[in-house]
Protein backbone atom coordinates (compact mmCIF):
# COMPACT_ATOMS: atom_id res chain seq x y z
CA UNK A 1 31.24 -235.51 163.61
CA UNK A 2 28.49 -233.74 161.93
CA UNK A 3 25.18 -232.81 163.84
CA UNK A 4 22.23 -234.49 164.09
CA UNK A 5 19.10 -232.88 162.13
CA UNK A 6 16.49 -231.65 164.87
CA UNK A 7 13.23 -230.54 164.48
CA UNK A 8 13.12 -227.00 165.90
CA UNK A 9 9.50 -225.73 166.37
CA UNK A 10 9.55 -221.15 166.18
CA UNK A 11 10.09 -221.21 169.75
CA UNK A 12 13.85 -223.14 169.58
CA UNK A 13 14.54 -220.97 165.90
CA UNK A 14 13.56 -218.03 167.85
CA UNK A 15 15.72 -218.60 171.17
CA UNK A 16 18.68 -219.83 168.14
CA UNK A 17 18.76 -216.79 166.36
CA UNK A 18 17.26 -213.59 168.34
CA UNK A 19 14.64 -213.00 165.82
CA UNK A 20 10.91 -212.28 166.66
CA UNK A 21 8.21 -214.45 164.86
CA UNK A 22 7.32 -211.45 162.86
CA UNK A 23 10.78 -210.95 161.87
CA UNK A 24 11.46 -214.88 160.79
CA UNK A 25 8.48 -214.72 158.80
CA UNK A 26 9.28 -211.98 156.97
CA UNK A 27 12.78 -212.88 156.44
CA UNK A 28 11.25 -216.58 155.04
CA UNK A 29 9.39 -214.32 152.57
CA UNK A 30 12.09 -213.02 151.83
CA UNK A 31 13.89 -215.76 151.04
CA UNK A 32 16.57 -214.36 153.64
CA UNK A 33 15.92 -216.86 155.93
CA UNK A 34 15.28 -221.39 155.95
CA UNK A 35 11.48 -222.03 155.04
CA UNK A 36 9.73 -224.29 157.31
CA UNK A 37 8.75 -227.70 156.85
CA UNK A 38 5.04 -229.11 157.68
CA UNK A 39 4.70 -232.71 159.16
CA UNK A 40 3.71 -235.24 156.99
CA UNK A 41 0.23 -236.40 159.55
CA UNK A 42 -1.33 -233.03 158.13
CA UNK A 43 -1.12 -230.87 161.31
CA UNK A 44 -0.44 -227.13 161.21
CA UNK A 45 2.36 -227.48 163.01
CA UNK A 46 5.76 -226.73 161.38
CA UNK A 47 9.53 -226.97 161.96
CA UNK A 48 12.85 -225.89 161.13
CA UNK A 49 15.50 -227.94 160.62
CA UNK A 50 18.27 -227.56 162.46
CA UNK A 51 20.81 -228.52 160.51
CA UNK A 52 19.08 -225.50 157.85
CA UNK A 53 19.27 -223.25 160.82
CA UNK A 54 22.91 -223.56 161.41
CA UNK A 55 23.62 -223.21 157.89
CA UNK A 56 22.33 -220.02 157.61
CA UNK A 57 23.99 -218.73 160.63
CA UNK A 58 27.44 -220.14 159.29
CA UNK A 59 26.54 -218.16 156.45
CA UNK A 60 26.34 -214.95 158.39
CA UNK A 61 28.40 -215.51 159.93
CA UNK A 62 31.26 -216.11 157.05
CA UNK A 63 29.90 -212.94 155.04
CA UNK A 64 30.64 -210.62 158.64
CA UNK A 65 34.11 -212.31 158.70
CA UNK A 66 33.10 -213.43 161.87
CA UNK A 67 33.95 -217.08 163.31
């Protein structure tokens, strides 16, 4: 079954993945790391999605040959 896509807000992508703000951020400029995606009422606040999250880590996790 795959997962459902989630809205994670920086404080669930950085419990997820370790990373400080400043370090997600950079890695985003990067392009090292999922952008973020901005609500569609106009607000400032921004999300990951989940399902771009776990991608990534997959990712990391397949070029460490880890599992």
């Amino acid at each position: 079954m795959e997962d459902d896509v989630e809205f994670w807000r920086l404080e669930i992508v950085i419990a997820k993945t370790g990373y400080s703000k400043t370090e997600i951020y950079r890695r985003m400029k990067e392009g090292a790391f999922p952008r973020s995606h901005s609500y569609a009422d106009g607000t400032a606040k921004r999300f990951w999605l989940s399902t771009e999250v776990r991608a990534w880590q997959n990712e990391i996790l397949s070029r460490s040959g880890g599992t």
